[in-house]
Protein backbone atom coordinates (compact mmCIF):
# COMPACT_ATOMS: atom_id res chain seq x y z
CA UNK A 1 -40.94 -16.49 -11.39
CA UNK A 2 -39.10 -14.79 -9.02
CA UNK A 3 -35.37 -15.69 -8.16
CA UNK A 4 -34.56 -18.10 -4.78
CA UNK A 5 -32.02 -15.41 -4.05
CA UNK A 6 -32.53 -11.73 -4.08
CA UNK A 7 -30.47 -9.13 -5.82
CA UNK A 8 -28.70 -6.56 -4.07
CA UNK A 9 -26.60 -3.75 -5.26
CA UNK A 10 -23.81 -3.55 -2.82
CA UNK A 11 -20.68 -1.75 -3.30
CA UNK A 12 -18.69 -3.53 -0.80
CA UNK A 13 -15.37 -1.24 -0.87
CA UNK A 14 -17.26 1.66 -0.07
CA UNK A 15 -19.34 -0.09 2.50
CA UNK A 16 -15.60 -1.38 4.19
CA UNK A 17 -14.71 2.19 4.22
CA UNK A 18 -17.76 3.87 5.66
CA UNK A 19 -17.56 0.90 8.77
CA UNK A 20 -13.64 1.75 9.12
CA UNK A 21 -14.16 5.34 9.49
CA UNK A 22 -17.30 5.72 11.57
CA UNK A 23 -15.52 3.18 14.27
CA UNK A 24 -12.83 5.00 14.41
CA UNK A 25 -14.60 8.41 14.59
CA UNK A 26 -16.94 6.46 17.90
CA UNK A 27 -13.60 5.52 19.52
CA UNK A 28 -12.31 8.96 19.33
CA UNK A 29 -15.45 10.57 20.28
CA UNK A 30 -16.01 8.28 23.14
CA UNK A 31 -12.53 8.35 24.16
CA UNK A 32 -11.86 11.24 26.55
CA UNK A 33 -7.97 11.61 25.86
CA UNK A 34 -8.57 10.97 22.26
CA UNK A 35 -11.52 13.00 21.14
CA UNK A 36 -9.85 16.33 21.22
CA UNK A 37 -8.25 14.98 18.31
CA UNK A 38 -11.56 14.55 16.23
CA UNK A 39 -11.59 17.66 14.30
CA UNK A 40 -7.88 17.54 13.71
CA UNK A 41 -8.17 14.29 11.76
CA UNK A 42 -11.23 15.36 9.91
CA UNK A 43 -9.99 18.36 8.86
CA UNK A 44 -6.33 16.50 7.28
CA UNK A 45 -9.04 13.88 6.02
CA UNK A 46 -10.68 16.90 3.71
CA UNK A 47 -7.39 18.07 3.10
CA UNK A 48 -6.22 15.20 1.57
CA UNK A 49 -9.33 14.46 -0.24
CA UNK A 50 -8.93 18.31 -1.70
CA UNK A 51 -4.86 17.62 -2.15
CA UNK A 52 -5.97 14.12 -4.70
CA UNK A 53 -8.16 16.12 -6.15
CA UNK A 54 -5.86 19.13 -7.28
CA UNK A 55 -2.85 16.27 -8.10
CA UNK A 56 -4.99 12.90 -8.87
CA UNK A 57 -2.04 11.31 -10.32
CA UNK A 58 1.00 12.39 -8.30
CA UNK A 59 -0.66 12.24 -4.47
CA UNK A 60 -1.11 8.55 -4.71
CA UNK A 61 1.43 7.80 -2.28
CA UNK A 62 1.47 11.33 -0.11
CA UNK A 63 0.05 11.93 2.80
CA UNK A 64 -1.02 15.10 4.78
CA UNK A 65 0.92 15.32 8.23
CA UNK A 66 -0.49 18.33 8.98
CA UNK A 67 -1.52 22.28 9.22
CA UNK A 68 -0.41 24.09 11.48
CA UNK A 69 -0.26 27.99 11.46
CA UNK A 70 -1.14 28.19 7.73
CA UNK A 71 2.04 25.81 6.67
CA UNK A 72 0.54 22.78 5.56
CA UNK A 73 3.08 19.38 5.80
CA UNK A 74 2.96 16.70 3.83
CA UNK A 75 4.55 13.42 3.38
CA UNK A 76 6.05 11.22 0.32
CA UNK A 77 7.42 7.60 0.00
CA UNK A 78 10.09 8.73 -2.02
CA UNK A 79 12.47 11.83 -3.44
CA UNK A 80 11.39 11.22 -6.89
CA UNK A 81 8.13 12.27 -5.99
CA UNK A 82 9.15 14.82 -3.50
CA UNK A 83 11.02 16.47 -6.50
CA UNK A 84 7.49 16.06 -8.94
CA UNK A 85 5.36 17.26 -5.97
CA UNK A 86 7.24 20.17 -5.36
CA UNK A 87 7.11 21.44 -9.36
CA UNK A 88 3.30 21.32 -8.75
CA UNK A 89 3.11 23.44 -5.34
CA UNK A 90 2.00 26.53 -6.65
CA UNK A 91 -0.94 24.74 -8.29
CA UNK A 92 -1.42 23.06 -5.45
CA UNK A 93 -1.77 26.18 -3.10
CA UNK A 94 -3.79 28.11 -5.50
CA UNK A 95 -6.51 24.98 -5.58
CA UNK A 96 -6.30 24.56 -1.53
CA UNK A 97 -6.84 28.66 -1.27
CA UNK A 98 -9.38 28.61 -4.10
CA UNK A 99 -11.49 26.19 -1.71
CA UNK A 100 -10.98 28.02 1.18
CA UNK A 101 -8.20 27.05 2.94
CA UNK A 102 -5.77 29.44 4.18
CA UNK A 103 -2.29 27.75 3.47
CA UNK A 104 0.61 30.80 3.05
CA UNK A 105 3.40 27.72 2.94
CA UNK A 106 4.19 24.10 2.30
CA UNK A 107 6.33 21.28 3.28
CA UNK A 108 7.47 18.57 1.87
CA UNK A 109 8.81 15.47 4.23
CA UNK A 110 10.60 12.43 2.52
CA UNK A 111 9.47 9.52 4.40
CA UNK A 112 11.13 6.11 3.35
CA UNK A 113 8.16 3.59 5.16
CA UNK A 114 9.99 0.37 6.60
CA UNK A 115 9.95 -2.53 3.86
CA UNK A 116 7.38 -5.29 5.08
CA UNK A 117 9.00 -8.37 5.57
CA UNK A 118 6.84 -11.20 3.10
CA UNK A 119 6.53 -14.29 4.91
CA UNK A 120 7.94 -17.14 3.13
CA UNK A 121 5.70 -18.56 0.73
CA UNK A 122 3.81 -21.30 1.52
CA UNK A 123 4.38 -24.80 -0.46
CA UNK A 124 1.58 -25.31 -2.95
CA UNK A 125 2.66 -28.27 -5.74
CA UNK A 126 2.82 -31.56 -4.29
CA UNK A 127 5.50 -33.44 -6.37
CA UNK A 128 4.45 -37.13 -6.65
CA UNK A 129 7.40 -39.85 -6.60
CA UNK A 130 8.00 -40.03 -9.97
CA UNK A 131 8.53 -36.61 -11.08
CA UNK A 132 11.15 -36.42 -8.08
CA UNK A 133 12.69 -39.46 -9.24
CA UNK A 134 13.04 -37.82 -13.18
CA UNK A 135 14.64 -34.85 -11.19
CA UNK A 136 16.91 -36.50 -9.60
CA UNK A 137 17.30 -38.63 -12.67
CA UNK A 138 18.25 -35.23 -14.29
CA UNK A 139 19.98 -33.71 -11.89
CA UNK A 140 22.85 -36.95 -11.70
CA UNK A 141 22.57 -37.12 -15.71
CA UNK A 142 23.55 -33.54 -16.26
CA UNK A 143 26.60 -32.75 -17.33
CA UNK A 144 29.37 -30.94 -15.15
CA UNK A 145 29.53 -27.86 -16.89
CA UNK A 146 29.70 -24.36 -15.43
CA UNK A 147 26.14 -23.63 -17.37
CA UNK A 148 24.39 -26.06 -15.30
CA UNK A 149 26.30 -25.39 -12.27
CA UNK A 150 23.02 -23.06 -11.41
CA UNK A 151 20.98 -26.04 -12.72
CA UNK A 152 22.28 -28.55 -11.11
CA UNK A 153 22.00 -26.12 -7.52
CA UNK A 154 18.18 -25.68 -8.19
CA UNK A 155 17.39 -29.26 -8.46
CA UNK A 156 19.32 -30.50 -5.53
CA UNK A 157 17.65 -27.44 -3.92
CA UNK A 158 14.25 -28.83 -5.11
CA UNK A 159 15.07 -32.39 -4.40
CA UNK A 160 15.63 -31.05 -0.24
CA UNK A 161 12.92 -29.54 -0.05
CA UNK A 162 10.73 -32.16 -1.01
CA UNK A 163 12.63 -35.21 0.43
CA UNK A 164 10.32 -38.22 1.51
């Protein structure tokens, strides 16, 4: 008997991927301004695929800027791995020459991205009228001590927020 629903074998991150890239690579082909810029972005695409592959676990967060007269640039969220990256560049440029690319020099860039700003969280527990009556309850029965000054903050806090 044969199932109501039929099995597929999807890998859906890879599939995301493939749909990402080959709209992009149709808008810059189809754009006239843009697709001079085609082979450029393909060609920092390999190297960074080559770069993860010489350094799997420090390139995580780097990022090729670009090549440009046999200096390659690259990026990195922090100094800490700045300094790491730059204790692996000769391994680095042997792997990228070993490949084929012709890189004489590289460059590191520190680049600090701006923090993104969380929105503020969205209110999930409902607190029925009896558990904010046993806070308040609490909060009044508590004794006036500089311990539970914090305490006693968080339930009125609490108690505010959810005011009927």
């Amino acid at each position: 008997m044969q199932s109501p629903h039929p099995t597929y074998r999807l890998n859906v991150k890879r599939g995301k991927k493939m749909a990402q890239t080959n709209e992009i690579a149709s808008f810059l082909r189809h754009n006239d301004k843009l697709s001079p810029l085609l082979p450029t972005v393909k060609r920092n695409i390999s190297l960074q695929k080559e770069c993860k592959k010489a350094l799997p676990a420090i390139f995580d967060g780097c990022e090729v800027l670009n090549l440009n007269e046999d200096q390659l640039v690259m990026s990195t969220p922090n100094a800490s791995i700045a300094a790491k990256l730059k204790q692996q560049l000769p391994k680095l440029q042997a792997h990228l020459q070993q490949t084929g690319w012709q890189i004489n020099a590289i460059k590191i860039k520190v680049q600090v991205k701006r923090a993104i700003v969380k929105p503020d969280p969205i209110k999930q527990a409902v607190l029925t009228g009896s558990a904010l009556n046993a806070f308040e309850e609490l909060k009044n029965n508590l004794e006036t001590t500089p311990q539970n000054a914090e305490l006693k903050a968080a339930l009125a806090r609490l108690l505010n927020r959810n005011q009927r």
